[in-house]
PDB file of N, CA and C in Angstrom:
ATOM      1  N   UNK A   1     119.421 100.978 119.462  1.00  0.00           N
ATOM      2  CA  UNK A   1     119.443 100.025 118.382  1.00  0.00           C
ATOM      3  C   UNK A   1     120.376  98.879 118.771  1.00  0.00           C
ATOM      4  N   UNK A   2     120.038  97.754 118.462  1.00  0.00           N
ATOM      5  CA  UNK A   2     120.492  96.621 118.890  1.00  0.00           C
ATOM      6  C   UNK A   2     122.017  96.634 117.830  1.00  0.00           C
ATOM      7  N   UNK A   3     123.034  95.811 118.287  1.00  0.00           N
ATOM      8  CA  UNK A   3     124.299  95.714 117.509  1.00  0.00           C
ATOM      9  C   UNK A   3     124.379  94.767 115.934  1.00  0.00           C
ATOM     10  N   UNK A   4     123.087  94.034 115.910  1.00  0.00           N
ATOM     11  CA  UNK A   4     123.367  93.512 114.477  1.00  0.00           C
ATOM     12  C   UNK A   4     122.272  94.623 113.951  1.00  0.00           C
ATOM     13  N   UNK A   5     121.352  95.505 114.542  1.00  0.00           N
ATOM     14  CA  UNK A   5     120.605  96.896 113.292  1.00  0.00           C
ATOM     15  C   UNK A   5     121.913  97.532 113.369  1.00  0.00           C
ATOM     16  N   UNK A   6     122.746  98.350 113.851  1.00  0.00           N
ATOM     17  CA  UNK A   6     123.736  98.971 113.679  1.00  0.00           C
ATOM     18  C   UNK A   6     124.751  98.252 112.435  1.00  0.00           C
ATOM     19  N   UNK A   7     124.644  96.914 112.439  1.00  0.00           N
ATOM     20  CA  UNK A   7     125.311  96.597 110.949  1.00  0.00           C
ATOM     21  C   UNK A   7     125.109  96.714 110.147  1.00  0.00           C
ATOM     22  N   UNK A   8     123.681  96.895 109.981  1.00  0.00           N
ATOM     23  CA  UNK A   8     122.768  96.764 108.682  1.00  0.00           C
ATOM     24  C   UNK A   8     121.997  98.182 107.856  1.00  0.00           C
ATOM     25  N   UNK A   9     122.110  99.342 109.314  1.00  0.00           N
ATOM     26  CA  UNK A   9     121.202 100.271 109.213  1.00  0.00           C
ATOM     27  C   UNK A   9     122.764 101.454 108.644  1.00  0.00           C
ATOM     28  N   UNK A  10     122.148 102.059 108.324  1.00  0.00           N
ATOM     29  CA  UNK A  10     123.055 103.689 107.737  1.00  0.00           C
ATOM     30  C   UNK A  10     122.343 104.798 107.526  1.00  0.00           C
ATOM     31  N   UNK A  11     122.846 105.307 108.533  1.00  0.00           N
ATOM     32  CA  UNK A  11     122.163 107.153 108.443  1.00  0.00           C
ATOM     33  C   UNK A  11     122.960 107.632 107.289  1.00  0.00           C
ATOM     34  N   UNK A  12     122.096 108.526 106.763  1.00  0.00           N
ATOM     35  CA  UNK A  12     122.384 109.412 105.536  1.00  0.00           C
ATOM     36  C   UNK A  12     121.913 110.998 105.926  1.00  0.00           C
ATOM     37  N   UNK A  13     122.483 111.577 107.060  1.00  0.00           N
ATOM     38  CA  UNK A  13     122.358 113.149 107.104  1.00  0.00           C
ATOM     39  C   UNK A  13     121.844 113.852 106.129  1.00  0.00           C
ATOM     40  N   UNK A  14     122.072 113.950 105.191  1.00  0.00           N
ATOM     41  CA  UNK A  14     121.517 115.185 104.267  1.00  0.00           C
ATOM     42  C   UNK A  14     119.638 114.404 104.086  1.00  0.00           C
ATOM     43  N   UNK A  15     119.886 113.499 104.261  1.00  0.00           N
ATOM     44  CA  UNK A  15     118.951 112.785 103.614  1.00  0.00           C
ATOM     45  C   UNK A  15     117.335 112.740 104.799  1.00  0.00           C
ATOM     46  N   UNK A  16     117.809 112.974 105.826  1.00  0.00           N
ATOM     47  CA  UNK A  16     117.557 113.265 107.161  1.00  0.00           C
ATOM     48  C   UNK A  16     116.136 114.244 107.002  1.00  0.00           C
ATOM     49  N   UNK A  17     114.969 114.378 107.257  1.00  0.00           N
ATOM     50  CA  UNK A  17     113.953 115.346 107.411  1.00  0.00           C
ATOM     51  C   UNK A  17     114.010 115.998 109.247  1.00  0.00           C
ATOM     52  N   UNK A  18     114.157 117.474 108.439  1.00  0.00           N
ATOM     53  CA  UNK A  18     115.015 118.414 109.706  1.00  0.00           C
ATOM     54  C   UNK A  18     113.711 118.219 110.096  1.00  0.00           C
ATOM     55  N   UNK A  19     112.790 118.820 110.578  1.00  0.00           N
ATOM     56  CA  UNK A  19     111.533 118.424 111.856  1.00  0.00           C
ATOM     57  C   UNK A  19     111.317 117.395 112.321  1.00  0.00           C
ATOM     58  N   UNK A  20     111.610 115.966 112.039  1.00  0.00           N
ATOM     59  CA  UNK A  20     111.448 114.722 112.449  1.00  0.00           C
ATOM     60  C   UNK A  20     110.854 114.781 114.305  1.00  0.00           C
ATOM     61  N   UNK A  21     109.844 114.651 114.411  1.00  0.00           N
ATOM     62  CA  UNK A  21     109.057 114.667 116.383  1.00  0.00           C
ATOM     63  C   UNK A  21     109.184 112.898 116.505  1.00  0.00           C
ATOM     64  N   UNK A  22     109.850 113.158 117.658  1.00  0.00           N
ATOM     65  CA  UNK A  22     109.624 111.758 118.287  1.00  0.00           C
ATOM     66  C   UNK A  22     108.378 111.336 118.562  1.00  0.00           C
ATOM     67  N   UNK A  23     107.862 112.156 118.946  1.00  0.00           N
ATOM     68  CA  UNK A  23     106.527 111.868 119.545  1.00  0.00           C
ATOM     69  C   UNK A  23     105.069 112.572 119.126  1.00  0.00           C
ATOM     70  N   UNK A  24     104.115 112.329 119.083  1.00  0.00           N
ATOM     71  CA  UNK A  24     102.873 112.982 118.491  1.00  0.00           C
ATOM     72  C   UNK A  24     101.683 112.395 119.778  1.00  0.00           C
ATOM     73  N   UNK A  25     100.751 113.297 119.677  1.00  0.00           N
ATOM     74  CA  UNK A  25      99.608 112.757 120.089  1.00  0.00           C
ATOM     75  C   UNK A  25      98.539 113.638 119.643  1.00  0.00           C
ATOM     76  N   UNK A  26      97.310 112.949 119.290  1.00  0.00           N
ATOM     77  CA  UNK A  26      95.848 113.970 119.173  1.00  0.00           C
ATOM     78  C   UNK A  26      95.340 113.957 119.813  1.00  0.00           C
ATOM     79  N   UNK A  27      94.122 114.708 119.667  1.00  0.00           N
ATOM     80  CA  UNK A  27      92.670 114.605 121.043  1.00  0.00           C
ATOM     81  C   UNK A  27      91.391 114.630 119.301  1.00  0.00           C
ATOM     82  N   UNK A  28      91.077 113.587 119.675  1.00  0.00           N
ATOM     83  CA  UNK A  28      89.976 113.809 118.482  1.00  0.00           C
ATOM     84  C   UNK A  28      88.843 114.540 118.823  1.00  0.00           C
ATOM     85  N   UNK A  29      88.487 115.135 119.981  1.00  0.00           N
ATOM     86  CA  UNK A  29      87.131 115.791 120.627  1.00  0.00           C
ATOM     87  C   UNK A  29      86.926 116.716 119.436  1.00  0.00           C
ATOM     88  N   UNK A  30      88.140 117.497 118.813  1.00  0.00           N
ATOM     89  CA  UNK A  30      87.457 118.661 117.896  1.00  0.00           C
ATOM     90  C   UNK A  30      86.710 117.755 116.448  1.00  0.00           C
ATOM     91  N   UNK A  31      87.201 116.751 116.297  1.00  0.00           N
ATOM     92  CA  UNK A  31      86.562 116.031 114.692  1.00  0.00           C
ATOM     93  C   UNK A  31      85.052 115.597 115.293  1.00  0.00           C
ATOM     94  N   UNK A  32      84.578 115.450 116.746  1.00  0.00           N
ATOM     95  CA  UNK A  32      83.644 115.024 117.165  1.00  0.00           C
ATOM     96  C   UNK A  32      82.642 115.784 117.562  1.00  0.00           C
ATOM     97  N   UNK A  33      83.308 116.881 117.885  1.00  0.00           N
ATOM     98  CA  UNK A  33      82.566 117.713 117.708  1.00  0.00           C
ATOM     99  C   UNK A  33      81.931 118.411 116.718  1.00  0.00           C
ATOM    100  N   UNK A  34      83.159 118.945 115.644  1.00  0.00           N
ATOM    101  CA  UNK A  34      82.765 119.489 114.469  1.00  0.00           C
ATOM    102  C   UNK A  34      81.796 118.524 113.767  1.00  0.00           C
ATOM    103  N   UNK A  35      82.093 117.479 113.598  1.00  0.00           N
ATOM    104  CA  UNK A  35      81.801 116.520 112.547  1.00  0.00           C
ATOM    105  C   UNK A  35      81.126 115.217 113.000  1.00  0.00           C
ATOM    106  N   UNK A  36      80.704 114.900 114.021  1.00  0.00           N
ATOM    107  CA  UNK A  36      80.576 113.662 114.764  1.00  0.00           C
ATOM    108  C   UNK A  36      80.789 112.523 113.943  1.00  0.00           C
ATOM    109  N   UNK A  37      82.405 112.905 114.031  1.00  0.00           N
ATOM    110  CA  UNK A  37      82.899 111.231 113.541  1.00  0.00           C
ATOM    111  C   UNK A  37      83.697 111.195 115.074  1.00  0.00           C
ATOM    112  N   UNK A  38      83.798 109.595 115.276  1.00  0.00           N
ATOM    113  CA  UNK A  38      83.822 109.057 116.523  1.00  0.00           C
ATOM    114  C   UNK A  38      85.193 107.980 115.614  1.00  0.00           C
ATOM    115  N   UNK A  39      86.249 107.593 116.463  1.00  0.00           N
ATOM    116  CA  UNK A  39      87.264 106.525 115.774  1.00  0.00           C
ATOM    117  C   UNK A  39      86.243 105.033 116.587  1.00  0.00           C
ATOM    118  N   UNK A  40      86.858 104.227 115.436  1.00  0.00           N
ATOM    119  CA  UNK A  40      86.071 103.388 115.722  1.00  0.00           C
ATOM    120  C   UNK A  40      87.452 101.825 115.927  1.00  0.00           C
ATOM    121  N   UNK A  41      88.499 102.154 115.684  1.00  0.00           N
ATOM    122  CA  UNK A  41      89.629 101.413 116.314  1.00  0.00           C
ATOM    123  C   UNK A  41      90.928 101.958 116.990  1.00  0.00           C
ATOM    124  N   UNK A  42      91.202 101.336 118.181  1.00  0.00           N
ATOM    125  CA  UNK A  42      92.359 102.149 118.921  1.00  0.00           C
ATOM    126  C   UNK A  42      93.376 101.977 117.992  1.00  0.00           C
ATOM    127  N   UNK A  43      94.207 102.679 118.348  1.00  0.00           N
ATOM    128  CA  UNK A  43      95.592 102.730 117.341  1.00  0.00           C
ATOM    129  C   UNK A  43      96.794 101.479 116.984  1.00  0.00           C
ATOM    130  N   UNK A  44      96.288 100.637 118.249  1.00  0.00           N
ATOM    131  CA  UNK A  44      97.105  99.523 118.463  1.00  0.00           C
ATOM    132  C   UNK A  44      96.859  98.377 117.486  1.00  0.00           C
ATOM    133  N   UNK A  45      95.144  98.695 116.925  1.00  0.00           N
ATOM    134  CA  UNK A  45      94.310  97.701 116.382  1.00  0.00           C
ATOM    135  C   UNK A  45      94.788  97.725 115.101  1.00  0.00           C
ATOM    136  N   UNK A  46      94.927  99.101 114.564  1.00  0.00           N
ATOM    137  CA  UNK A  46      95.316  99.739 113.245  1.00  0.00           C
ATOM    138  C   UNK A  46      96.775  99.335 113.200  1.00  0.00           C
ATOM    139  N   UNK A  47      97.507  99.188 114.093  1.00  0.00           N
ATOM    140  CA  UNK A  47      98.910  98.991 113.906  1.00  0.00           C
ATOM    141  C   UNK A  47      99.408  97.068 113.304  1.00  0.00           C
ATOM    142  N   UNK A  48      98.208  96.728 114.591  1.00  0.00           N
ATOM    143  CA  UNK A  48      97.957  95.445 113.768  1.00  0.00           C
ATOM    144  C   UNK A  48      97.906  94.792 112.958  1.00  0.00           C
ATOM    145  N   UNK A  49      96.892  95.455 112.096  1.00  0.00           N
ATOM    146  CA  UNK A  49      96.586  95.369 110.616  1.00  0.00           C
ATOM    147  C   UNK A  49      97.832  95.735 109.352  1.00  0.00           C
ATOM    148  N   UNK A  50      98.316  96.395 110.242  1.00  0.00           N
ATOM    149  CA  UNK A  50      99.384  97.539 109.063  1.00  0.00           C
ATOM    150  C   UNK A  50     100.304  95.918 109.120  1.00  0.00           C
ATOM    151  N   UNK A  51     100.635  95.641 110.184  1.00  0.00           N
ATOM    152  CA  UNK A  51     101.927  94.628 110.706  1.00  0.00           C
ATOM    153  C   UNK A  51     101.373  93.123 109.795  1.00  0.00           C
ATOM    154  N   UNK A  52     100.221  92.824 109.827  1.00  0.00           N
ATOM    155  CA  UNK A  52      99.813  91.365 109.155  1.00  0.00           C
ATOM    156  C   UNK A  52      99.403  91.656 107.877  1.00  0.00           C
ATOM    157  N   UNK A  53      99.298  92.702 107.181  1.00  0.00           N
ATOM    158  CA  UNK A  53      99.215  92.971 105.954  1.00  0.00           C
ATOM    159  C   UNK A  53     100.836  92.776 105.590  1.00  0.00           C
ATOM    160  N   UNK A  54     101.432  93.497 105.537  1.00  0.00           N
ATOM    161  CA  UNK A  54     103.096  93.843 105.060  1.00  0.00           C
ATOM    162  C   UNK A  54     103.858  92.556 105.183  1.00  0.00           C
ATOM    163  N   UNK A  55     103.149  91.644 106.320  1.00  0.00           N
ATOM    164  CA  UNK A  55     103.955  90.246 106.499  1.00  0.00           C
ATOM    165  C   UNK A  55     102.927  89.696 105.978  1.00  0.00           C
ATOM    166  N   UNK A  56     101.907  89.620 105.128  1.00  0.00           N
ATOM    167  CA  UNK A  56     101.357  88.473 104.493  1.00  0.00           C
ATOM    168  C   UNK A  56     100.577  87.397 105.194  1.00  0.00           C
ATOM    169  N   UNK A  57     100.376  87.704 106.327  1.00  0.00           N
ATOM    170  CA  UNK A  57      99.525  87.090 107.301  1.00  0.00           C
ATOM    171  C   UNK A  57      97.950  86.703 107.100  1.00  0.00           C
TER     172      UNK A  57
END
């Protein structure tokens, strides 16, 4: 974290969710299989959207 988020940011321990994963990944082959649904945007695309919605873009 950069030194002006460290001014601004505050951990709250209790407040903290004990499993928190840094990291995740799926394999969608089983939804495609079971179900033939296929994703139809990479994740980056979706992240996109999330980012120009919330800023009003």
């Amino acid at each position: 974290m950069s030194n002006t988020a460290n001014q601004h940011v505050v951990d709250d321990t209790p407040l903290m969710r004990p499993n928190e994963i840094a990291w995740s990944q799926g394999n969608p082959e089983k939804a495609r299989q079971l179900l033939g649904w296929q994703a139809t945007k990479r994740m980056s695309d979706v992240i996109k959207v999330l980012c120009s919605s919330a800023s009003g873009i």
